[in-house]
N, C-alpha and C. Protein backbone atom coordinates (compact mmCIF):
# COMPACT_ATOMS: atom_id res chain seq x y z
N UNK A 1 0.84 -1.18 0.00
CA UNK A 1 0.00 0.00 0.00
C UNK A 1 0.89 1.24 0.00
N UNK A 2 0.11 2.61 -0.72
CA UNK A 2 1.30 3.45 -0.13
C UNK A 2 0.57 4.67 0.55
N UNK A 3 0.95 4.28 1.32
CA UNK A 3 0.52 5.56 2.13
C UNK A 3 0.64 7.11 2.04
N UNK A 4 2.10 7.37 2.09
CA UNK A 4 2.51 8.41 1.66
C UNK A 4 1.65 9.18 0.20
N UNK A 5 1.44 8.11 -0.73
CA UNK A 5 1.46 8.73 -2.03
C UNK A 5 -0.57 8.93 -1.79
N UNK A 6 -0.89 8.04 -0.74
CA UNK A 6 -2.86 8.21 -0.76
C UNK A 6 -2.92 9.80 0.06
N UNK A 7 -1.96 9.94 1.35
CA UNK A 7 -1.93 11.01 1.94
C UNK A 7 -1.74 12.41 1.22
N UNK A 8 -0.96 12.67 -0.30
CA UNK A 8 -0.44 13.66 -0.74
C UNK A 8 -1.98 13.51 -1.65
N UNK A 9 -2.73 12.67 -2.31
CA UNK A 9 -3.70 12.73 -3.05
C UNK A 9 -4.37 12.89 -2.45
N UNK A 10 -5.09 12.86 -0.98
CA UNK A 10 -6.16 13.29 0.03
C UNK A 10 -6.10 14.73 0.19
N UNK A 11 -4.79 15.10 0.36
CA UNK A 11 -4.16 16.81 0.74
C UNK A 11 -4.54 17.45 -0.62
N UNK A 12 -3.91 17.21 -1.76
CA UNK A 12 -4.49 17.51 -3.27
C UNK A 12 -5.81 17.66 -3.28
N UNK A 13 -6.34 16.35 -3.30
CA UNK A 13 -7.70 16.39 -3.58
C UNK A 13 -8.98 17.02 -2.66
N UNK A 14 -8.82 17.53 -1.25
CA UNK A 14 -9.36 18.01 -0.69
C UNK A 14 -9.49 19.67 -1.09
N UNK A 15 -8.42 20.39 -1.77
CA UNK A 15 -8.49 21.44 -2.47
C UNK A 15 -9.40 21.62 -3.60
N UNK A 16 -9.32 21.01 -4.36
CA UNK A 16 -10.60 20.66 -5.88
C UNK A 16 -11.81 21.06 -5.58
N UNK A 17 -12.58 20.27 -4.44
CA UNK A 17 -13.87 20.92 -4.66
C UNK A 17 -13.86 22.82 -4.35
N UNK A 18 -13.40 22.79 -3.24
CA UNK A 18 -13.30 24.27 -3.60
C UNK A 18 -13.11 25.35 -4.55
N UNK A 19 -11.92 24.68 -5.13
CA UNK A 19 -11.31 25.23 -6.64
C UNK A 19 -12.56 25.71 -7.61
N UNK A 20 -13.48 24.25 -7.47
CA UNK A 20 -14.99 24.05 -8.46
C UNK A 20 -15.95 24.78 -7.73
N UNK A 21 -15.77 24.98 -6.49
CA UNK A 21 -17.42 25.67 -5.68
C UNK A 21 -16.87 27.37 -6.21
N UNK A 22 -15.52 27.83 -6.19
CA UNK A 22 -15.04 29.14 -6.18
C UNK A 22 -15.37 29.37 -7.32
N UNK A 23 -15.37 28.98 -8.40
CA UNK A 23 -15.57 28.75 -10.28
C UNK A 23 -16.79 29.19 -10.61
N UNK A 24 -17.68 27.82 -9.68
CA UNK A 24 -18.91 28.10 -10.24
C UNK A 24 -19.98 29.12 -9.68
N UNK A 25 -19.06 29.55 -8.29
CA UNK A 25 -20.28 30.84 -7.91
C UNK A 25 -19.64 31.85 -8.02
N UNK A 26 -18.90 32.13 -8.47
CA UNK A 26 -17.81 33.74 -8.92
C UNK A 26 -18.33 33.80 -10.48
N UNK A 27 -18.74 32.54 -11.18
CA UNK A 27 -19.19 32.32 -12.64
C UNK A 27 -18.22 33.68 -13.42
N UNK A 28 -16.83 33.40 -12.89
CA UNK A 28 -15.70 34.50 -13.49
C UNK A 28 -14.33 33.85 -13.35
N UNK A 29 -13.80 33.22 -13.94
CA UNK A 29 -12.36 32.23 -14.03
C UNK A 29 -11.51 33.41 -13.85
N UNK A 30 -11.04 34.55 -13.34
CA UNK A 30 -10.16 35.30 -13.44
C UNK A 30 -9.27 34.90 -12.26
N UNK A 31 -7.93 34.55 -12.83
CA UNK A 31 -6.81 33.98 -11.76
C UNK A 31 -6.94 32.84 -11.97
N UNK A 32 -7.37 32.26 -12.92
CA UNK A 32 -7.14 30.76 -13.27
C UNK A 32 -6.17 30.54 -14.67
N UNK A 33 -5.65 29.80 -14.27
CA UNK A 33 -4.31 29.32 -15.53
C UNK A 33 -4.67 27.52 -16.44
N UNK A 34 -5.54 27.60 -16.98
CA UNK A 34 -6.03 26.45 -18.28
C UNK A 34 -4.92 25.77 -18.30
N UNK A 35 -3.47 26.19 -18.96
CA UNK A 35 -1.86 25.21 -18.70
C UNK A 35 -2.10 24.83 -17.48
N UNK A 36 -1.98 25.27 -16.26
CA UNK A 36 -2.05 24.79 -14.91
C UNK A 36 -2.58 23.38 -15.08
N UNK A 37 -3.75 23.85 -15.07
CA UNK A 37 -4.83 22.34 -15.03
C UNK A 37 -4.43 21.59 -15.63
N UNK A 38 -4.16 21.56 -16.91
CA UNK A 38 -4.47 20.82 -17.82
C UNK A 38 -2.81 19.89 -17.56
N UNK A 39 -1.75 20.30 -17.34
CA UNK A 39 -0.47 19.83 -16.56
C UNK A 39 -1.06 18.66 -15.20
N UNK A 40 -1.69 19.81 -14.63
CA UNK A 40 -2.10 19.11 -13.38
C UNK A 40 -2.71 17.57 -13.79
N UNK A 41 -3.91 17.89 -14.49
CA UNK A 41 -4.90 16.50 -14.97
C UNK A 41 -3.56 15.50 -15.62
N UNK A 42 -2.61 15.91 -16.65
CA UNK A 42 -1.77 15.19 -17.10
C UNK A 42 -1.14 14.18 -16.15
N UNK A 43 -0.73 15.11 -14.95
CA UNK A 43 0.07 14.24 -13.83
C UNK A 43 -0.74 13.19 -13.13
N UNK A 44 -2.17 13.89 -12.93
CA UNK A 44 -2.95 12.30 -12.60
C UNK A 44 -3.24 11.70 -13.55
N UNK A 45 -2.98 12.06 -14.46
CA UNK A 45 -3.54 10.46 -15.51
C UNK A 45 -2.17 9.77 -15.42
N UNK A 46 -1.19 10.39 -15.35
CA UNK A 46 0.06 9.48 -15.61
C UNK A 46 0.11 8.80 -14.23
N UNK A 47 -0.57 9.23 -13.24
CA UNK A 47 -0.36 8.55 -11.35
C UNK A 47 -1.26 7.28 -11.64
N UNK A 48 -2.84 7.45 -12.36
CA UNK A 48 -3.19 6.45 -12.98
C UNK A 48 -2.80 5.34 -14.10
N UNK A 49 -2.37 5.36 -14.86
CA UNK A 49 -1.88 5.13 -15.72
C UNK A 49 -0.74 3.87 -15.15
N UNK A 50 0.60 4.62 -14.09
CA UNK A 50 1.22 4.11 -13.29
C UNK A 50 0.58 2.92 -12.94
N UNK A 51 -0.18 3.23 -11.81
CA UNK A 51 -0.82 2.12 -11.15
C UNK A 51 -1.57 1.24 -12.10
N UNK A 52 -2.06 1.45 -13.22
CA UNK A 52 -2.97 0.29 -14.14
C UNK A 52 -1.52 -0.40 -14.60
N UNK A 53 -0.56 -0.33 -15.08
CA UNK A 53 0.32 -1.04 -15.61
C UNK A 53 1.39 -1.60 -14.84
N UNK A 54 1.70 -0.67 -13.67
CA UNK A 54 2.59 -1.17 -12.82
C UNK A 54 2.26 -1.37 -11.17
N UNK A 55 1.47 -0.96 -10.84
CA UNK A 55 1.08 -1.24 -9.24
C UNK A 55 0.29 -0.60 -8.91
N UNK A 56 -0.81 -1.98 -9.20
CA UNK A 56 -2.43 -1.35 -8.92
C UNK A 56 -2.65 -2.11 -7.31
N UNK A 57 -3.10 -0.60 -7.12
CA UNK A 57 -3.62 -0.91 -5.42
C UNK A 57 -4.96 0.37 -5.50
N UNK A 58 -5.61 0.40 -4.17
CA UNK A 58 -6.58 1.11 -4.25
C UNK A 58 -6.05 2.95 -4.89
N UNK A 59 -5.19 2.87 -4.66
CA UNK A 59 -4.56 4.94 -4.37
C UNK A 59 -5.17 4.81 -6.12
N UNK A 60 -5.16 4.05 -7.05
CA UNK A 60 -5.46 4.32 -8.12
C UNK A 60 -7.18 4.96 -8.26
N UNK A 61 -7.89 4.96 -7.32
CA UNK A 61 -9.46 5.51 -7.24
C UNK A 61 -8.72 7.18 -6.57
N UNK A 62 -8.31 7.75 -5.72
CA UNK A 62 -8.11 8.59 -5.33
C UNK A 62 -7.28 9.45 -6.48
N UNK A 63 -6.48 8.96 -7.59
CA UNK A 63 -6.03 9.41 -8.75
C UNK A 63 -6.68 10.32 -9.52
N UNK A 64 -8.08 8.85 -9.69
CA UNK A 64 -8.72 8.75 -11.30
C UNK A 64 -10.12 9.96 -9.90
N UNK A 65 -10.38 10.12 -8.73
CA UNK A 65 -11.57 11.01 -8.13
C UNK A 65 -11.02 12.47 -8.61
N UNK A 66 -9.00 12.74 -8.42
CA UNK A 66 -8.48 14.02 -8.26
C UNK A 66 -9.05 14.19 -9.89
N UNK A 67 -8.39 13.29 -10.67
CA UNK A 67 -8.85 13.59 -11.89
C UNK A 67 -9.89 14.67 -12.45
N UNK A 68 -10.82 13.79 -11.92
CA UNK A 68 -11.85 14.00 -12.44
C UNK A 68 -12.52 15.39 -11.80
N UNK A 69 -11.90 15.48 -10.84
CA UNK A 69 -12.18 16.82 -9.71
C UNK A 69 -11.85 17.79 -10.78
N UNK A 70 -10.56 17.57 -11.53
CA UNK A 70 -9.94 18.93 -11.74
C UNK A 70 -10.55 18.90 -13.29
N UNK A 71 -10.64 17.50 -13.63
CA UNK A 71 -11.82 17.67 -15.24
C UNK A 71 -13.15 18.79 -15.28
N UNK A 72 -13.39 18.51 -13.98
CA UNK A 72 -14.56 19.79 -14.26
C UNK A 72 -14.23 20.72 -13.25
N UNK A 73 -12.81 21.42 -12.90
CA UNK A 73 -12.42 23.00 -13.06
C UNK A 73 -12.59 22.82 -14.51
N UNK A 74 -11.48 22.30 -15.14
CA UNK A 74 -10.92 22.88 -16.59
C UNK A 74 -12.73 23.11 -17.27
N UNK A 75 -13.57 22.11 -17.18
CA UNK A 75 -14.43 22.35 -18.02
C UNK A 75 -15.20 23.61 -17.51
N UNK A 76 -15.78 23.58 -16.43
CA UNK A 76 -16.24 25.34 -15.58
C UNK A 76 -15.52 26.44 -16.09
N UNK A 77 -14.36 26.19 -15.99
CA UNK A 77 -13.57 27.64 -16.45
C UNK A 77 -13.15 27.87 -17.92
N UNK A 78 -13.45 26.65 -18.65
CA UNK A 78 -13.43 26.90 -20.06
C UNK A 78 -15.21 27.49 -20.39
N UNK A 79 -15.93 26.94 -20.24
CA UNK A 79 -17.44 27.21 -19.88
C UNK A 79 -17.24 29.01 -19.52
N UNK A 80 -17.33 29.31 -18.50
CA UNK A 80 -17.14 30.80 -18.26
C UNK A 80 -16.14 31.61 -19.09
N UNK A 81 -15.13 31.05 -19.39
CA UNK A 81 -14.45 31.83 -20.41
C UNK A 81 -15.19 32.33 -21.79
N UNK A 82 -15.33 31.03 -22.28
CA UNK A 82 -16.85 31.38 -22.92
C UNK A 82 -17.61 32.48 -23.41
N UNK A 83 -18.63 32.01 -22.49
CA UNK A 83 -19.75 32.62 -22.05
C UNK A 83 -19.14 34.42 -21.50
N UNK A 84 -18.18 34.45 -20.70
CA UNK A 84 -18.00 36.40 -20.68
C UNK A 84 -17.96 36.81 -21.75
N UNK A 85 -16.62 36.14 -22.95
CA UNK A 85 -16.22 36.41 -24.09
C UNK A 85 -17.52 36.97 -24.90
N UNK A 86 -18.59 36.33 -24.76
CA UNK A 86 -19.96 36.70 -25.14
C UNK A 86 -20.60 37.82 -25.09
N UNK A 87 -20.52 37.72 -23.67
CA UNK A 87 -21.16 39.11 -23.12
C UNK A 87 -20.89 40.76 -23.62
């Protein structure tokens, strides 16, 4: 098991929803960096990725949750980018 590496994805991933609650009720991405994320999502797919080919233990669900956490920043703040651009 690794502990260390479920503890740094708990600490990570406990940030995300916020990231997404701040996004979607400011409905204004300003101070958000799209490279950021999209780096970020890269590194968990590759933490997943890891574990499917080389050492699958549970930390691979806490990966593929951060994932997906930060799949919908990028999509919220591409969404609002959007939509101001509009306005």
């Amino acid at each position: 098991m690794s502990i260390f590496e479920s503890i740094m994805l708990i600490c990570f991933g406990a940030s995300w929803p916020l990231a997404i609650l701040k996004t979607w009720r400011a409905k204004n991405p300003v101070g958000k960096s799209l490279p950021f994320l999209y780096l970020v999502i890269i590194g968990y797919v590759a933490g997943c990725l890891h574990k499917i080919y080389y050492n699958w233990d549970w930390v691979f669900f806490l990966y593929l949750l951060n994932t997906l956490m930060v799949l919908t920043d990028i999509v919220l703040t591409q969404y609002y980018i959007r939509k101001n651009r509009a306005i």
